[in-house]
C-alpha atoms as a PDB file:
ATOM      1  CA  UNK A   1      70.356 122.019 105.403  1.00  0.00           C
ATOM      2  CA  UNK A   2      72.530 119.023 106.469  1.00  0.00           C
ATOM      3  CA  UNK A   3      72.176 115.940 105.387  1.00  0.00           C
ATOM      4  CA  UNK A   4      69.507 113.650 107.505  1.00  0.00           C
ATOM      5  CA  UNK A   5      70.238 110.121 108.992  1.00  0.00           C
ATOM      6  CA  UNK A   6      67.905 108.319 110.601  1.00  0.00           C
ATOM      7  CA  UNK A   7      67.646 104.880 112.582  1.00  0.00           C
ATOM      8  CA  UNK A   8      67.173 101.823 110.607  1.00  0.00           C
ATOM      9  CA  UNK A   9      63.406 101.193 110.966  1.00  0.00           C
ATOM     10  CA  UNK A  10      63.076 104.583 108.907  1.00  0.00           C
ATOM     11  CA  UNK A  11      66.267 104.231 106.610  1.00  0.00           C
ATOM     12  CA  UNK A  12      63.682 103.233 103.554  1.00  0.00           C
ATOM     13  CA  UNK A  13      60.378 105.006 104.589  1.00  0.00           C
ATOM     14  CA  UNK A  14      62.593 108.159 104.779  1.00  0.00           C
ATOM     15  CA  UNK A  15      65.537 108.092 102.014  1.00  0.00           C
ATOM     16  CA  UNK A  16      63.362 110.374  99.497  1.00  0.00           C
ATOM     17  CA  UNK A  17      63.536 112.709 102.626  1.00  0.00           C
ATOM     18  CA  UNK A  18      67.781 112.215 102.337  1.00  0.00           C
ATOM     19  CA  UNK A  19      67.568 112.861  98.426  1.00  0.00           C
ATOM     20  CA  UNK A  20      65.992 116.015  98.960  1.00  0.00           C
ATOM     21  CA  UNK A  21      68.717 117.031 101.251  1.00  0.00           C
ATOM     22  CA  UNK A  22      71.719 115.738  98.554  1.00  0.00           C
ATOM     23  CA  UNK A  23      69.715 118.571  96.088  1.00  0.00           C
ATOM     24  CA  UNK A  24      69.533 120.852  98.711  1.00  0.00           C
ATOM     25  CA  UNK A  25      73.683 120.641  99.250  1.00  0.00           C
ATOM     26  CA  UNK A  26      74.615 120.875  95.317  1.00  0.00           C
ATOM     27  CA  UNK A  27      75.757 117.250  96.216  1.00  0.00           C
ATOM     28  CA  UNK A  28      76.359 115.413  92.807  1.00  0.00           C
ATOM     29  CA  UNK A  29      73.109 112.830  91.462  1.00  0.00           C
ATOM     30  CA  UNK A  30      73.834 109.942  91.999  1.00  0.00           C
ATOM     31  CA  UNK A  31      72.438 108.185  88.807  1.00  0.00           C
ATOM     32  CA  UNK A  32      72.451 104.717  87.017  1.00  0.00           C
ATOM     33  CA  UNK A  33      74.323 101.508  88.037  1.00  0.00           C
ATOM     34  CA  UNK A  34      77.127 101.475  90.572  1.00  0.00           C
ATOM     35  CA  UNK A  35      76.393 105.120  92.460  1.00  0.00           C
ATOM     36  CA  UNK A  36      76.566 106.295  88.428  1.00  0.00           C
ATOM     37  CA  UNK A  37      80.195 106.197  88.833  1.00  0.00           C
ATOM     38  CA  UNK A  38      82.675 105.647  85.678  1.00  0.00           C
ATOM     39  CA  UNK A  39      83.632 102.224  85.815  1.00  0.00           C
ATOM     40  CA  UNK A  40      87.358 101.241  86.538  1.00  0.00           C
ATOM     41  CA  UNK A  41      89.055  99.219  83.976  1.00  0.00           C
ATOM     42  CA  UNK A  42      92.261  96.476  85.035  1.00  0.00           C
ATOM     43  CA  UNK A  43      93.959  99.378  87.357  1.00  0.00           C
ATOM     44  CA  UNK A  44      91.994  99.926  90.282  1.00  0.00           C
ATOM     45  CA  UNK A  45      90.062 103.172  91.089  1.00  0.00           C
ATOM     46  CA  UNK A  46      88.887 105.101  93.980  1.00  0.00           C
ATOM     47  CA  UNK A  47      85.043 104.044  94.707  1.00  0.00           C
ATOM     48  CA  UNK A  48      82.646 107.468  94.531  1.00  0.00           C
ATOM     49  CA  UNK A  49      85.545 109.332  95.714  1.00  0.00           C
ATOM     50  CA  UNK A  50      83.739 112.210  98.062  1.00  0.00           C
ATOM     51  CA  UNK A  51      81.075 110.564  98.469  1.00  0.00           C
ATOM     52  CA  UNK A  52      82.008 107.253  99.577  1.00  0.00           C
ATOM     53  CA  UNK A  53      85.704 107.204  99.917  1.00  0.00           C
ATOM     54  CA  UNK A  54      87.056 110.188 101.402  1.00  0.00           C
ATOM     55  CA  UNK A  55      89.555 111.350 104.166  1.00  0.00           C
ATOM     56  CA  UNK A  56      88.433 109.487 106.371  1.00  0.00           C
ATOM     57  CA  UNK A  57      88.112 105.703 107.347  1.00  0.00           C
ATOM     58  CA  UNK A  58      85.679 103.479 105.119  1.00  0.00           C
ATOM     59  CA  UNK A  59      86.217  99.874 104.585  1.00  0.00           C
ATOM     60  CA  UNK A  60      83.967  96.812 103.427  1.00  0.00           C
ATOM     61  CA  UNK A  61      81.981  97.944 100.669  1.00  0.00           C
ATOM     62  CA  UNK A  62      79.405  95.226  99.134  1.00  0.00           C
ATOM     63  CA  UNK A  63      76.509  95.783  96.933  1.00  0.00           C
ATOM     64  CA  UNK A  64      73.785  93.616  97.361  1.00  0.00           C
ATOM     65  CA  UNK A  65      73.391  90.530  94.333  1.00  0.00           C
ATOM     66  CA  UNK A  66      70.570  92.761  92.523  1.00  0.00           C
ATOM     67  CA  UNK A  67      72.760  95.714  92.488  1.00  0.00           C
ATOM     68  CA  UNK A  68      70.223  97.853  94.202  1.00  0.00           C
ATOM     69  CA  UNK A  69      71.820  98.943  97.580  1.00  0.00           C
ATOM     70  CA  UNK A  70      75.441  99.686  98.386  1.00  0.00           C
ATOM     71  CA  UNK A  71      76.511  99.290 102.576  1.00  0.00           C
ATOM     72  CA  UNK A  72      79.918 100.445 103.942  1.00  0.00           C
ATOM     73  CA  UNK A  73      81.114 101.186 106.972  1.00  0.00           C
ATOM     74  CA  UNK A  74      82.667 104.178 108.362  1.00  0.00           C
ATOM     75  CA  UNK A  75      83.345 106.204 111.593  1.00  0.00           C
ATOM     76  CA  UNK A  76      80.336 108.492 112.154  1.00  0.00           C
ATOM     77  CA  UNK A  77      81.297 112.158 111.462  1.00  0.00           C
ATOM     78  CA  UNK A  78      78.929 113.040 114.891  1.00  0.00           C
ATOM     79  CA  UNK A  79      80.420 110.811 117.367  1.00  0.00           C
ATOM     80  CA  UNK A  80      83.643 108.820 115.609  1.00  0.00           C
ATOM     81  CA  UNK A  81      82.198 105.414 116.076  1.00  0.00           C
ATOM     82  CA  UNK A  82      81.902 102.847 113.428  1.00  0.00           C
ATOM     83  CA  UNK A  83      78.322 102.700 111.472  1.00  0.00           C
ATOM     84  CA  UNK A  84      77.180 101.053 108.199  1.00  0.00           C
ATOM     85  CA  UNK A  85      75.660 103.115 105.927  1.00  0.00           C
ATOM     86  CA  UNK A  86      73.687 101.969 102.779  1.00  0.00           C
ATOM     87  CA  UNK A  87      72.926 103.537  99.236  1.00  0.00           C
ATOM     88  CA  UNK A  88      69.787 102.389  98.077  1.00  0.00           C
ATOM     89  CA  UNK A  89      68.814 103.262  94.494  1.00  0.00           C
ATOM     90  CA  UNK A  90      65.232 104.388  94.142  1.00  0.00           C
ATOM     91  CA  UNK A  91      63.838 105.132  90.291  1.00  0.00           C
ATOM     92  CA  UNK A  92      67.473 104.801  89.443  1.00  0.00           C
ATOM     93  CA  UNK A  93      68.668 107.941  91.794  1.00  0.00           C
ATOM     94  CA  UNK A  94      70.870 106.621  94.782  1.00  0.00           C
ATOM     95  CA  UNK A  95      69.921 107.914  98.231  1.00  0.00           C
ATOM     96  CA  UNK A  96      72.064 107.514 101.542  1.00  0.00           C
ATOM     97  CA  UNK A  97      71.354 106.784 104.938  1.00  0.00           C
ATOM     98  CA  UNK A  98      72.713 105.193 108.144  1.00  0.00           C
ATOM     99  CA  UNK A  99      71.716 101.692 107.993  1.00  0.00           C
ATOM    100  CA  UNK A 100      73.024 100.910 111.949  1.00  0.00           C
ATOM    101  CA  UNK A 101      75.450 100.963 114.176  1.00  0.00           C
ATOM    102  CA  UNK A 102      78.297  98.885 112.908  1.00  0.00           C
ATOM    103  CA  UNK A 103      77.344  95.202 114.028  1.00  0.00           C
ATOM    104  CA  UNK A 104      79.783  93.272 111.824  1.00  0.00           C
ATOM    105  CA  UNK A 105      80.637  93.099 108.697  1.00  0.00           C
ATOM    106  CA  UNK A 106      78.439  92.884 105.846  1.00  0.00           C
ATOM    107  CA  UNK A 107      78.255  90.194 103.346  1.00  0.00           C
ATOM    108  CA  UNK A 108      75.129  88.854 101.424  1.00  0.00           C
ATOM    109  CA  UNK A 109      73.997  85.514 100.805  1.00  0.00           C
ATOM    110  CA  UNK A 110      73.947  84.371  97.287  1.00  0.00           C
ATOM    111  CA  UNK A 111      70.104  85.089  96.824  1.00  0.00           C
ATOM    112  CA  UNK A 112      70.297  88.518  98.891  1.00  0.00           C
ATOM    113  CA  UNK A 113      67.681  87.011 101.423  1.00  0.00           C
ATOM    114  CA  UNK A 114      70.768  87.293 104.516  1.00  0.00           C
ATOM    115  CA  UNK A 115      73.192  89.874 105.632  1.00  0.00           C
ATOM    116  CA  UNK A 116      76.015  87.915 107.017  1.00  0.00           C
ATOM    117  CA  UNK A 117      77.473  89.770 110.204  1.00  0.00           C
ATOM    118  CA  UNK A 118      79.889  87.544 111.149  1.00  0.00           C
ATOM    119  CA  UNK A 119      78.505  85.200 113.868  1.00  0.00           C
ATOM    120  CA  UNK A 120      74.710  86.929 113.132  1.00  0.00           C
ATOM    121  CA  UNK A 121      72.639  87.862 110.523  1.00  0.00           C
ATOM    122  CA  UNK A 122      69.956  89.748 109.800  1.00  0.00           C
ATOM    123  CA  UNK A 123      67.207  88.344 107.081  1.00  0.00           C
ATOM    124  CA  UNK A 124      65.264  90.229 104.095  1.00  0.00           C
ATOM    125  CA  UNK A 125      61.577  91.210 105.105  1.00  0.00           C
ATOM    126  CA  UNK A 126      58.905  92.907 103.484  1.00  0.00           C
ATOM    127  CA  UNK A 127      59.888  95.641 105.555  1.00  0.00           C
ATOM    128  CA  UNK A 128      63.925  95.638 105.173  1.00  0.00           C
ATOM    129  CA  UNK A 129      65.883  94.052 107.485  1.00  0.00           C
ATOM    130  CA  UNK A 130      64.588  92.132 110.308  1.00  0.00           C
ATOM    131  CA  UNK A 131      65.992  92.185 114.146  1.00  0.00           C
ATOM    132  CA  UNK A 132      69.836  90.829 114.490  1.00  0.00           C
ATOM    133  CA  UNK A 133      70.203  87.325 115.250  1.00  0.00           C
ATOM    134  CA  UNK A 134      72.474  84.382 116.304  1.00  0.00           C
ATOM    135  CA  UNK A 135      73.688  81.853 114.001  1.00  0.00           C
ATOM    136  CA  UNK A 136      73.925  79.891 116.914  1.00  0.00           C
ATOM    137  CA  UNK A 137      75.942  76.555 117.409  1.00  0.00           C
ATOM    138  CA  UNK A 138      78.884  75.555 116.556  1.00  0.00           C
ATOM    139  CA  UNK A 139      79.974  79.006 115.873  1.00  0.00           C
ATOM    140  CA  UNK A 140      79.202  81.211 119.210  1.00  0.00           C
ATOM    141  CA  UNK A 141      82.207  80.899 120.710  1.00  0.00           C
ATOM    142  CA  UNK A 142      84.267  81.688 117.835  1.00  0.00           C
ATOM    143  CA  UNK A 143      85.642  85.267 116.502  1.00  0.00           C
ATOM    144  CA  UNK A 144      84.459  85.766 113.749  1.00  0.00           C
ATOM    145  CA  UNK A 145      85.337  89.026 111.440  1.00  0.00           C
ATOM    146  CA  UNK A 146      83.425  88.075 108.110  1.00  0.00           C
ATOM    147  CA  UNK A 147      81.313  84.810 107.053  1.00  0.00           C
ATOM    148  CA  UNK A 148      80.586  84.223 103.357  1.00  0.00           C
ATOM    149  CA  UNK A 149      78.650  82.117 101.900  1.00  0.00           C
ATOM    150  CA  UNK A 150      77.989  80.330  98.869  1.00  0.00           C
ATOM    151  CA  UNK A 151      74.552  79.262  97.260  1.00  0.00           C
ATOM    152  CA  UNK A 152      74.668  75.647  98.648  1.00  0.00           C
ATOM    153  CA  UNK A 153      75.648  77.601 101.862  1.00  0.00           C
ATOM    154  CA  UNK A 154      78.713  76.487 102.920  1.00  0.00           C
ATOM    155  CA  UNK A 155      80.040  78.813 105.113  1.00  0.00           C
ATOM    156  CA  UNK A 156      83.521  80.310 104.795  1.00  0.00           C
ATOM    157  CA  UNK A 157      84.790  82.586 107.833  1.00  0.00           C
ATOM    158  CA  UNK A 158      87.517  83.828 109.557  1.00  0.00           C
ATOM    159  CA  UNK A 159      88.951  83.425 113.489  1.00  0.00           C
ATOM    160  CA  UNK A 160      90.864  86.296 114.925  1.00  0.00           C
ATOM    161  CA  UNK A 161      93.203  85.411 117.719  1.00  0.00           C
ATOM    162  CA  UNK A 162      94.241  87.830 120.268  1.00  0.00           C
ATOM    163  CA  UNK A 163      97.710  87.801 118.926  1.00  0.00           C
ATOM    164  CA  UNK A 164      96.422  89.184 116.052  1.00  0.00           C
ATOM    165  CA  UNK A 165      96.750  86.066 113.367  1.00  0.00           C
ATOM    166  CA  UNK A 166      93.956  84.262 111.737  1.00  0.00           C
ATOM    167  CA  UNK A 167      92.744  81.215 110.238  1.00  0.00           C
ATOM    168  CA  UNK A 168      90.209  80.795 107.687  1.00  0.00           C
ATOM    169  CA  UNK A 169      87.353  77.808 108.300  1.00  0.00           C
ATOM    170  CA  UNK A 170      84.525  76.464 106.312  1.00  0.00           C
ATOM    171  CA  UNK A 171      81.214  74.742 107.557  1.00  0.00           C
ATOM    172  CA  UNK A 172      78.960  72.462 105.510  1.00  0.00           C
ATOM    173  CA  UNK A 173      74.746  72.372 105.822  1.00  0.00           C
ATOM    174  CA  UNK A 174      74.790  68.600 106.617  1.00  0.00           C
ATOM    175  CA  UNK A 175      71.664  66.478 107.742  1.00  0.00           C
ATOM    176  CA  UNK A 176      70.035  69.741 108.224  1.00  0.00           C
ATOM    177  CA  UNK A 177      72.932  71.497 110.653  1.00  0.00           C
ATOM    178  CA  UNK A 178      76.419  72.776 110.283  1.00  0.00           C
ATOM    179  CA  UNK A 179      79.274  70.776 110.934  1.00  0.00           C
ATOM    180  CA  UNK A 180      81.839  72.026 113.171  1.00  0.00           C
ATOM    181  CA  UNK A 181      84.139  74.343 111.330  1.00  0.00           C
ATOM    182  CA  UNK A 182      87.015  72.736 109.717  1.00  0.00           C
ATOM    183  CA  UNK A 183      90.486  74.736 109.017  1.00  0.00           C
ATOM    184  CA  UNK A 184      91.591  75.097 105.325  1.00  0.00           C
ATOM    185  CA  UNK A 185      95.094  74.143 104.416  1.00  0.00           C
ATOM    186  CA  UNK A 186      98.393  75.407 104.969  1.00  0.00           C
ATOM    187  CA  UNK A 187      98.597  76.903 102.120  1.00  0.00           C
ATOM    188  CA  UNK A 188      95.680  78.991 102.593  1.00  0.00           C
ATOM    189  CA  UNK A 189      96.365  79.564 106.338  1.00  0.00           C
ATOM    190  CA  UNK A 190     100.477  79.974 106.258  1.00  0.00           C
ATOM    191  CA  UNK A 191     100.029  83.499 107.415  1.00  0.00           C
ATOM    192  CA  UNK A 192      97.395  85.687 108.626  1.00  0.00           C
ATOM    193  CA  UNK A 193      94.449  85.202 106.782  1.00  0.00           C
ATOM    194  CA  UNK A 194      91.051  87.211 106.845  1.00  0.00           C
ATOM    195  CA  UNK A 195      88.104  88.488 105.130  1.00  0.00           C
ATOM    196  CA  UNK A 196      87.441  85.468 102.942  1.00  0.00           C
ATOM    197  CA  UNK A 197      84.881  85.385  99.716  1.00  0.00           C
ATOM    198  CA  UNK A 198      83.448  82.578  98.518  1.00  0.00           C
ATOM    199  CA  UNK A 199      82.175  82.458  94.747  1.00  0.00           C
ATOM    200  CA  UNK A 200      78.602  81.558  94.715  1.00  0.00           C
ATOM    201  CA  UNK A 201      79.261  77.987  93.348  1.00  0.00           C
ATOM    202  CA  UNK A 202      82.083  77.874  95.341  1.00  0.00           C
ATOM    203  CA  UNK A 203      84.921  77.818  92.175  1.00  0.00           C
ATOM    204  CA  UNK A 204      87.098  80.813  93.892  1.00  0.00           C
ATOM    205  CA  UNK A 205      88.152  82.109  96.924  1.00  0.00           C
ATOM    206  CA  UNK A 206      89.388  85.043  97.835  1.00  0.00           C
ATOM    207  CA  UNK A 207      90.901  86.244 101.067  1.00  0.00           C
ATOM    208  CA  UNK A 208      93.335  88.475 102.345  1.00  0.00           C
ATOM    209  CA  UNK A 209      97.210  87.900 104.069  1.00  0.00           C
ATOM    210  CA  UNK A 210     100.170  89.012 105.209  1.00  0.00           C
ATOM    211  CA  UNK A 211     102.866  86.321 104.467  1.00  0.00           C
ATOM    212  CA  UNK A 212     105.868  86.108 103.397  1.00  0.00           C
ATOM    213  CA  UNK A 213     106.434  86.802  99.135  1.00  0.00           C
ATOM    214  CA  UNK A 214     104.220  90.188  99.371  1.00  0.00           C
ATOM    215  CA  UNK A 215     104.478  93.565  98.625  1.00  0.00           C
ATOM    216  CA  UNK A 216     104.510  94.441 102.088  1.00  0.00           C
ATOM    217  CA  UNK A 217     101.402  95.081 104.570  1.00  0.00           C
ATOM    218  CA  UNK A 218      98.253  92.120 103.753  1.00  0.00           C
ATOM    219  CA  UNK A 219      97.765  91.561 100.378  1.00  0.00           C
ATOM    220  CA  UNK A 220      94.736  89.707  98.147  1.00  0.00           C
ATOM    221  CA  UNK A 221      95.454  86.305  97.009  1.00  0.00           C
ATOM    222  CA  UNK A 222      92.958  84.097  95.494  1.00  0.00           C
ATOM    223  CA  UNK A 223      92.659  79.972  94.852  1.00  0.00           C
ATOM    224  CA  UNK A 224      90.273  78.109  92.983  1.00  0.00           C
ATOM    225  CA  UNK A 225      88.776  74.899  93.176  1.00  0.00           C
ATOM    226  CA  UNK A 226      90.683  71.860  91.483  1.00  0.00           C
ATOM    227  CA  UNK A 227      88.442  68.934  89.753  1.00  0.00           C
ATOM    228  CA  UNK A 228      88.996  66.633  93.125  1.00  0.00           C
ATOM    229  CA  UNK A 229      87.795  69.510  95.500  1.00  0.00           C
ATOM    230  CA  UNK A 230      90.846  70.276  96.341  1.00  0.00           C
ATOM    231  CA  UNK A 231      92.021  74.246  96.351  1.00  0.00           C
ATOM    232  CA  UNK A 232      94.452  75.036  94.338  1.00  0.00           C
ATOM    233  CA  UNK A 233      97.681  76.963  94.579  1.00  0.00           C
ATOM    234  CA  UNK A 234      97.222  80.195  96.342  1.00  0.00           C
ATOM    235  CA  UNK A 235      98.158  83.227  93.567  1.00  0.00           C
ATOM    236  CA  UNK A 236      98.854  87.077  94.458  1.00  0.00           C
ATOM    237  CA  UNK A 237      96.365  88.890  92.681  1.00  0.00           C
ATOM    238  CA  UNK A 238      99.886  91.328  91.556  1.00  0.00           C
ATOM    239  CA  UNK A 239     100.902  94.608  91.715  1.00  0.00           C
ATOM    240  CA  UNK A 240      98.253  96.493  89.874  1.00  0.00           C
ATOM    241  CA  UNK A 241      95.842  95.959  92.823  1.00  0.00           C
ATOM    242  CA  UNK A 242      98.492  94.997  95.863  1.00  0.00           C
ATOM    243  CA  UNK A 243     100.790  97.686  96.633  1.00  0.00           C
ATOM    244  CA  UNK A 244     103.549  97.817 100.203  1.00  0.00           C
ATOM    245  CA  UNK A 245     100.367  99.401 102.064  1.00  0.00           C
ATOM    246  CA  UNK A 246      97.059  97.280 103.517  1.00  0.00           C
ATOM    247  CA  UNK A 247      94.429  95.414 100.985  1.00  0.00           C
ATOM    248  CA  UNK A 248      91.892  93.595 102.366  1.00  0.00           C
ATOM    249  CA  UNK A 249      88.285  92.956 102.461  1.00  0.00           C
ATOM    250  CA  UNK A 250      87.350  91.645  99.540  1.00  0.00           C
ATOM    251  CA  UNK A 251      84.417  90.781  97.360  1.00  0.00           C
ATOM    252  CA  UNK A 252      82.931  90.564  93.457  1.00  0.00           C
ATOM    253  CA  UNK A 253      79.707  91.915  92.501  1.00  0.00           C
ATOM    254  CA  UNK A 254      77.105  89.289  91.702  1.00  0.00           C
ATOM    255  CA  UNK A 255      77.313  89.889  88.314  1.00  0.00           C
ATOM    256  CA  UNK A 256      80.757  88.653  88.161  1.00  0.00           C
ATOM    257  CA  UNK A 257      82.371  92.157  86.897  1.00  0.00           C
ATOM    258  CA  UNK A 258      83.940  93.856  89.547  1.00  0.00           C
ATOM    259  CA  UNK A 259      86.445  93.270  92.540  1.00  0.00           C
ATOM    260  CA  UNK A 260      85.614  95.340  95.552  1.00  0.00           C
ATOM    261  CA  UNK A 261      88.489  95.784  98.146  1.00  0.00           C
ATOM    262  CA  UNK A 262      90.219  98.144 100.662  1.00  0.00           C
ATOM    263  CA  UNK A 263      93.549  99.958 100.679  1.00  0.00           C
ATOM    264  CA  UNK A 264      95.155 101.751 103.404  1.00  0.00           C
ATOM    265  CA  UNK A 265      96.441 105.660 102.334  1.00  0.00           C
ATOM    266  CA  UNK A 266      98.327 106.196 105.244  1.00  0.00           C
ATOM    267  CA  UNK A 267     100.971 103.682 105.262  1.00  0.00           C
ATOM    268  CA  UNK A 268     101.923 104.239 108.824  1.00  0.00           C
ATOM    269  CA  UNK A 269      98.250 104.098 110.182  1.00  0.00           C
ATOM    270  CA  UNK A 270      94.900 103.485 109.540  1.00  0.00           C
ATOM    271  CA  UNK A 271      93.374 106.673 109.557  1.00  0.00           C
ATOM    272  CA  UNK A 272      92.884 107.537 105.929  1.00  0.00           C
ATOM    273  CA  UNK A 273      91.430 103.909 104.184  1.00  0.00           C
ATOM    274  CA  UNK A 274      89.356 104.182 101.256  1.00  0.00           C
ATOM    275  CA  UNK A 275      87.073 101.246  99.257  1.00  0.00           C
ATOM    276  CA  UNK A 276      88.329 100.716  95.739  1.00  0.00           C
ATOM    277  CA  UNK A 277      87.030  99.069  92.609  1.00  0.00           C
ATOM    278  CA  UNK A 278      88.934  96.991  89.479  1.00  0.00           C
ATOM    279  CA  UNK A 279      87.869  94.766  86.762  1.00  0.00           C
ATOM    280  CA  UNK A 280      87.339  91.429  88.045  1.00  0.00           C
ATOM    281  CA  UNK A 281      88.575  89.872  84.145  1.00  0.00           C
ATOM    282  CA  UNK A 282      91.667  88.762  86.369  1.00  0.00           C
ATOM    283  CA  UNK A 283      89.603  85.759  87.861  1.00  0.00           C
ATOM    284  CA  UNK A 284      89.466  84.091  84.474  1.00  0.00           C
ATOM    285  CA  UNK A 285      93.003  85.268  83.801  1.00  0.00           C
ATOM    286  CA  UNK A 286      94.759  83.766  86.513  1.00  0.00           C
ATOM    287  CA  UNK A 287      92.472  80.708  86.388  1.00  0.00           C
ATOM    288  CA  UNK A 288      94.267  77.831  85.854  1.00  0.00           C
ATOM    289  CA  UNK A 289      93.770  76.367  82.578  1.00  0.00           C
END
């Protein structure tokens, strides 16, 4: 029996459906925190490899802030386009399903009530997920990859350019409405800059670039917040987690202990990424003191 995917108004009335079918295929349980994976110290590790990572192409990995579902995206294995796919853990045993079509890039609000999609969102219902929407002015005309935001929910988001560089923006809730985006300094935008993540209270970011002093392809760098607002200098996160190959995509569980990212396998292409996982201790080692 193969395993079943279904659309996303059934994705939670039908996952004990899907676990059946993991039992079915002598697929491994998936039990306990984190997919009940072993749990990756200061090198990074492949996330659920087989399961999650495999051949194929998988980026953006995020678990939501109670730990309870697990989206990706990946090309479909019927058709080859893009589609998130979630883990939800039910009585502690993790169940799969396709979520969607890929719509953007997922990201979660501090409190878990919005999935950021770049430019839309979707909010938390009693039922799951409600219908996509618009975040509307002043950010529809602008191409946007991945928002994050923090609890006081600023908004921090790329712009892709047709030329293939990128600036990272924030936007404030003021007077009850954004203000129109504002660019982040030169330091932070000196080369092509993506994927940003915001810390909840806004003390770190984290983004991805390919500039020049890297190991090669993009590479994670992170800056934190300086006592007059300001950010601070921009640090490589190093060689243990950026290599001469593509990291990107970033993002830290809510509970602070784990750095989430992408790497490219296939130096000379993209067909073969995979989502890994690393201690997140760095973020207090690198902070300035």
């Amino acid at each position: 029996m193969q395993r079943t995917y279904m659309s996303a108004a059934l994705v939670f009335s039908a996952l004990f459906i899907v676990g059946q079918s993991y039992a079915e295929n002598e697929s491994p349980a998936l039990i306990g925190p984190y997919l009940g994976q072993k749990l990756p110290g200061s090198t990074p590790e492949v996330f659920a490899p087989g399961i999650v990572s495999t051949a194929g192409w998988e980026v953006s990995g995020v678990f939501t802030p109670d730990l309870n579902e697990f989206y990706f995206i990946r090309n479909s294995k019927e058709n080859k386009k893009q589609e998130i796919v979630v883990f939800k853990r039910i009585d502690n045993r993790w169940q799969e399903a396709v979520f969607s079509a890929r719509q953007g890039t997922p990201l979660f609000s501090p409190d878990g009530s919005i999935m950021h999609l770049g430019k839309r969102y979707k909010e938390r219902t009693a039922q799951g997920w409600s219908d996509i929407k618009s975040l509307g002015a002043p950010f529809d005309n602008l191409a946007i990859m991945r928002l994050s935001a923090s609890a006081k929910g600023t908004y921090y988001f790329d712009e892709f350019k047709r030329d293939f560089t990128g600036d990272i923006r924030y936007s404030r809730w003021v007077d009850g409405k954004y203000e129109a985006p504002k660019l982040l300094g030169k330091e932070i935008n000196s080369g092509k800059s993506f994927h940003p993540f915001i810390a909840a209270d806004e003390s770190y970011l984290i983004f991805d670039s390919k500039r020049d002093g890297g190991y090669g392809d993009s590479d994670l760098y992170i800056t934190y917040r300086q006592q007059d607002g300001s950010w601070g200098k921009v640090i490589n996160l190093g060689d243990k987690i950026n290599t001469a190959g593509w990291e990107a995509v970033a993002s830290v569980t809510a509970d602070g202990k784990y750095l989430f990212f992408n790497r490219n396998m296939t130096p000379d292409n993209h067909d073969n990424v995979d989502i890994f996982w690393v201690d997140a201790q760095f973020i207090e080692t690198l902070r300035p003191k």
